[in-house]
N, C-alpha and C. Protein backbone atom coordinates (compact mmCIF):
# COMPACT_ATOMS: atom_id res chain seq x y z
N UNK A 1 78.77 76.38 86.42
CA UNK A 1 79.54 76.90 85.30
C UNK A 1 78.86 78.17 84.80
N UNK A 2 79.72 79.37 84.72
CA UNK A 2 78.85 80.39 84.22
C UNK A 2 79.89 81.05 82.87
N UNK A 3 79.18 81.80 82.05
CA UNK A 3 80.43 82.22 80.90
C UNK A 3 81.49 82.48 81.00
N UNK A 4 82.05 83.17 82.40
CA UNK A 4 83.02 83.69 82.79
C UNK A 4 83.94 82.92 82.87
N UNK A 5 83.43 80.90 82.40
CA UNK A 5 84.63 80.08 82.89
C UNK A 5 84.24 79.06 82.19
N UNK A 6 84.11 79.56 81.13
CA UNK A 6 83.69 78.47 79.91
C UNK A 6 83.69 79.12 78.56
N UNK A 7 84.09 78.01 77.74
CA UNK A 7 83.88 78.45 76.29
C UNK A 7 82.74 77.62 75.54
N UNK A 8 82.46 77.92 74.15
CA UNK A 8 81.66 77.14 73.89
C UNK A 8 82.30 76.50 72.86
N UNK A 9 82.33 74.84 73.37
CA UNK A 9 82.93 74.16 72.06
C UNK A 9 82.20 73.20 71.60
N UNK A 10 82.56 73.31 70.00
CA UNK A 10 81.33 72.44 69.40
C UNK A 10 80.36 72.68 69.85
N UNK A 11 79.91 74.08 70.34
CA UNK A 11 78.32 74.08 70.48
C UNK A 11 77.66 74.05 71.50
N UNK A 12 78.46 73.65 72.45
CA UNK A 12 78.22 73.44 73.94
C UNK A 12 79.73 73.57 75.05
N UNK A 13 78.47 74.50 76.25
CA UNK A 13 79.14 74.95 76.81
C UNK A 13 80.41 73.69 77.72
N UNK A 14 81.96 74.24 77.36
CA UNK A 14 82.99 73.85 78.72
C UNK A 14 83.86 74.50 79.38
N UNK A 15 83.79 73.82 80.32
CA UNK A 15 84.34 74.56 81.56
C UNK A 15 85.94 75.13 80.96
N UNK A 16 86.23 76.27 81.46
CA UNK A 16 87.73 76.58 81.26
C UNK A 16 88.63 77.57 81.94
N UNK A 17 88.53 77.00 82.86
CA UNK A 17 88.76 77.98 83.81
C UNK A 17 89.84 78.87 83.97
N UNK A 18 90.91 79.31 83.03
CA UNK A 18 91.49 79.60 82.78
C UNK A 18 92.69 79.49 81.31
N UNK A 19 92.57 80.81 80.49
CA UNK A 19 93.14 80.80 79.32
C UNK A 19 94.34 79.40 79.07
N UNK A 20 93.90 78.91 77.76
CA UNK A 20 95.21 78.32 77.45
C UNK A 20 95.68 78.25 75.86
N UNK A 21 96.29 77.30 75.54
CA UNK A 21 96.56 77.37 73.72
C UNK A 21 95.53 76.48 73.72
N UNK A 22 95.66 76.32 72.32
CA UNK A 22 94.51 75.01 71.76
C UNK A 22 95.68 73.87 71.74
N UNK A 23 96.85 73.41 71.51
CA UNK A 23 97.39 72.50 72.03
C UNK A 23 96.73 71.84 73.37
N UNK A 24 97.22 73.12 74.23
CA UNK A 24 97.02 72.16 75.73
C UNK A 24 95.31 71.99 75.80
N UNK A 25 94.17 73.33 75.25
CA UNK A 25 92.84 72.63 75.02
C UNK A 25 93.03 70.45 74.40
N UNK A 26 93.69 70.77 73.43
CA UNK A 26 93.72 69.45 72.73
C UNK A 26 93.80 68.28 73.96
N UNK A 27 95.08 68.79 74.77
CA UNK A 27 95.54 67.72 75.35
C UNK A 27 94.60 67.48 76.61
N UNK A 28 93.54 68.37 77.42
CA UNK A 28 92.63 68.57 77.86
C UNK A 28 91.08 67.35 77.36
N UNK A 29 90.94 67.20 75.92
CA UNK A 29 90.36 66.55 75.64
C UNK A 29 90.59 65.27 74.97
N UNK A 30 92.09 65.13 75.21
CA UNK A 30 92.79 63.58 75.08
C UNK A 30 93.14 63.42 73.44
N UNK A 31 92.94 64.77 72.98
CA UNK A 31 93.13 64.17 71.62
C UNK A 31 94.11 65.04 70.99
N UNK A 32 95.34 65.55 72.10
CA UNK A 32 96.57 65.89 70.82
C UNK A 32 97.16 64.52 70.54
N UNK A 33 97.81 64.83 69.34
CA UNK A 33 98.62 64.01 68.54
C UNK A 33 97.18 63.27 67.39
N UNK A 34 96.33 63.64 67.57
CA UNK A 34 95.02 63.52 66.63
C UNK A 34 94.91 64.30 65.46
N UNK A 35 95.02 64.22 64.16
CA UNK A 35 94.86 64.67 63.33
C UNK A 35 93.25 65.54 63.11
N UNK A 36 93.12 66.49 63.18
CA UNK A 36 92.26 67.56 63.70
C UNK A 36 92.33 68.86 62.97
N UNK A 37 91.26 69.11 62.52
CA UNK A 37 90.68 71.05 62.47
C UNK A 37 90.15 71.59 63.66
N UNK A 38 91.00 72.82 63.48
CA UNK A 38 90.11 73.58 64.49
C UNK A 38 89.89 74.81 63.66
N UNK A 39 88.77 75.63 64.33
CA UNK A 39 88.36 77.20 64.32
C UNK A 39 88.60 77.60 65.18
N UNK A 40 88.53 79.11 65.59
CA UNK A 40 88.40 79.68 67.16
C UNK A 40 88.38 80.47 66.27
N UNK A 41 86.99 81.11 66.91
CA UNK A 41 86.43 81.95 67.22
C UNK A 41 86.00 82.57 65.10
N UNK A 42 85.23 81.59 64.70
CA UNK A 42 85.34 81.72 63.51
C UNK A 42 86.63 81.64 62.05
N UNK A 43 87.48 81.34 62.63
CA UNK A 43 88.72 81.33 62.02
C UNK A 43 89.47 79.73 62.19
N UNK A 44 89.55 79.76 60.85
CA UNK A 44 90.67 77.75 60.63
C UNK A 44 91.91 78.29 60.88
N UNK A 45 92.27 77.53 62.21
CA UNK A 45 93.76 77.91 62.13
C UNK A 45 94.74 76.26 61.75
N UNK A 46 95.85 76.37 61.65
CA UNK A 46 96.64 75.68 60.63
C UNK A 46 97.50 75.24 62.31
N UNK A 47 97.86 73.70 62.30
CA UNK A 47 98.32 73.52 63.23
C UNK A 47 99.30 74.16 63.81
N UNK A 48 100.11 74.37 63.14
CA UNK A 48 101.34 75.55 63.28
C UNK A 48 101.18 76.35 64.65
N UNK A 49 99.78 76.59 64.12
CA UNK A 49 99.41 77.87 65.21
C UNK A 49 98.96 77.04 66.36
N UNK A 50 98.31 75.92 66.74
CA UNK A 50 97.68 75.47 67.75
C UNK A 50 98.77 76.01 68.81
N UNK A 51 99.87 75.97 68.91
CA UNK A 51 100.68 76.31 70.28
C UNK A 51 100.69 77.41 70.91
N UNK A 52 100.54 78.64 69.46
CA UNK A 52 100.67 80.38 69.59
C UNK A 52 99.04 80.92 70.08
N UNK A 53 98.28 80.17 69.71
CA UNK A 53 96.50 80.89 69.74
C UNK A 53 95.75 80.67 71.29
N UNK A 54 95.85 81.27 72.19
CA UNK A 54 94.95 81.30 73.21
C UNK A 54 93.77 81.38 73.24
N UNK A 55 93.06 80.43 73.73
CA UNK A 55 91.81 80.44 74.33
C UNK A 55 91.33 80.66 75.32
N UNK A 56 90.44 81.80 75.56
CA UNK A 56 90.11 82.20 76.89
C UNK A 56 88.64 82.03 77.14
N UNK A 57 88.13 82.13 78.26
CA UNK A 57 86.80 82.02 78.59
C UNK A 57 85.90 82.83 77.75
N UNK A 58 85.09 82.47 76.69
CA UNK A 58 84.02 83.54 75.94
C UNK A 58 84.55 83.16 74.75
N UNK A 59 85.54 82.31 74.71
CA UNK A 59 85.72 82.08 72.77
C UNK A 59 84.53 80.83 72.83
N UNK A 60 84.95 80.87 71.47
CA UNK A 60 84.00 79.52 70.48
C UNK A 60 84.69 79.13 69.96
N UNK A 61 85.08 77.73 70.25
CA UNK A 61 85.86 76.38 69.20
C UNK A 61 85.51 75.47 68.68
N UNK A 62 85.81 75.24 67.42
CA UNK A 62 85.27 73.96 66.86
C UNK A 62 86.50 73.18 66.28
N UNK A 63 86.35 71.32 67.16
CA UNK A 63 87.12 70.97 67.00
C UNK A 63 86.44 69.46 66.23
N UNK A 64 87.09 69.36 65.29
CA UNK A 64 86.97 68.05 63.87
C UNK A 64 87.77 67.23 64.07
N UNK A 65 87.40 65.96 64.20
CA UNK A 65 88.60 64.68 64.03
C UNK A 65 88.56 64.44 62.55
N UNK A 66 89.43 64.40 61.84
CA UNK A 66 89.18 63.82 60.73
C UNK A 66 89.99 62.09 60.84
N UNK A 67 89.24 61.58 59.88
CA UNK A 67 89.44 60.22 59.71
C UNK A 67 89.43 59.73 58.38
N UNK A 68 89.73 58.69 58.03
CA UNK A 68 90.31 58.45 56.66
C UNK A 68 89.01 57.36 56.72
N UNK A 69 88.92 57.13 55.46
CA UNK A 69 87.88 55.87 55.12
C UNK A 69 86.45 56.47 54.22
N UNK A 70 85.78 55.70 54.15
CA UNK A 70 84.57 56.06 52.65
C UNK A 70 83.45 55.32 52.81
């Protein structure tokens, strides 16, 4: 794996071998339909956008499950 085919999410490097939305990222890591924050690339985007925002090799994502409970 070298940068050219990976992003860094949460902090550590994954493979990505080619651009996609953060939807299909989501569905990549089994967790669309998961109630979730994301950033890319320093920026909260609002689910809305998960379908419109591409991710390409060299971004940075951070992805949050949120969960209910105390």
């Amino acid at each position: 794996m070298t940068a050219q085919d990976s992003i860094i999410l949460n902090g550590v490097p994954y493979f990505l071998a080619e651009p996609c939305s953060v939807i299909r990222l989501l569905e990549l890591l089994n967790m669309k339909g998961n109630p979730v924050v994301v950033e890319h690339n320093g920026s909260a985007l609002l689910p809305r956008d998960f379908s419109r925002v591409t991710v390409v090799p060299g971004d940075t994502v951070e992805v949050v499950s949120i969960v209910a409970g105390g």
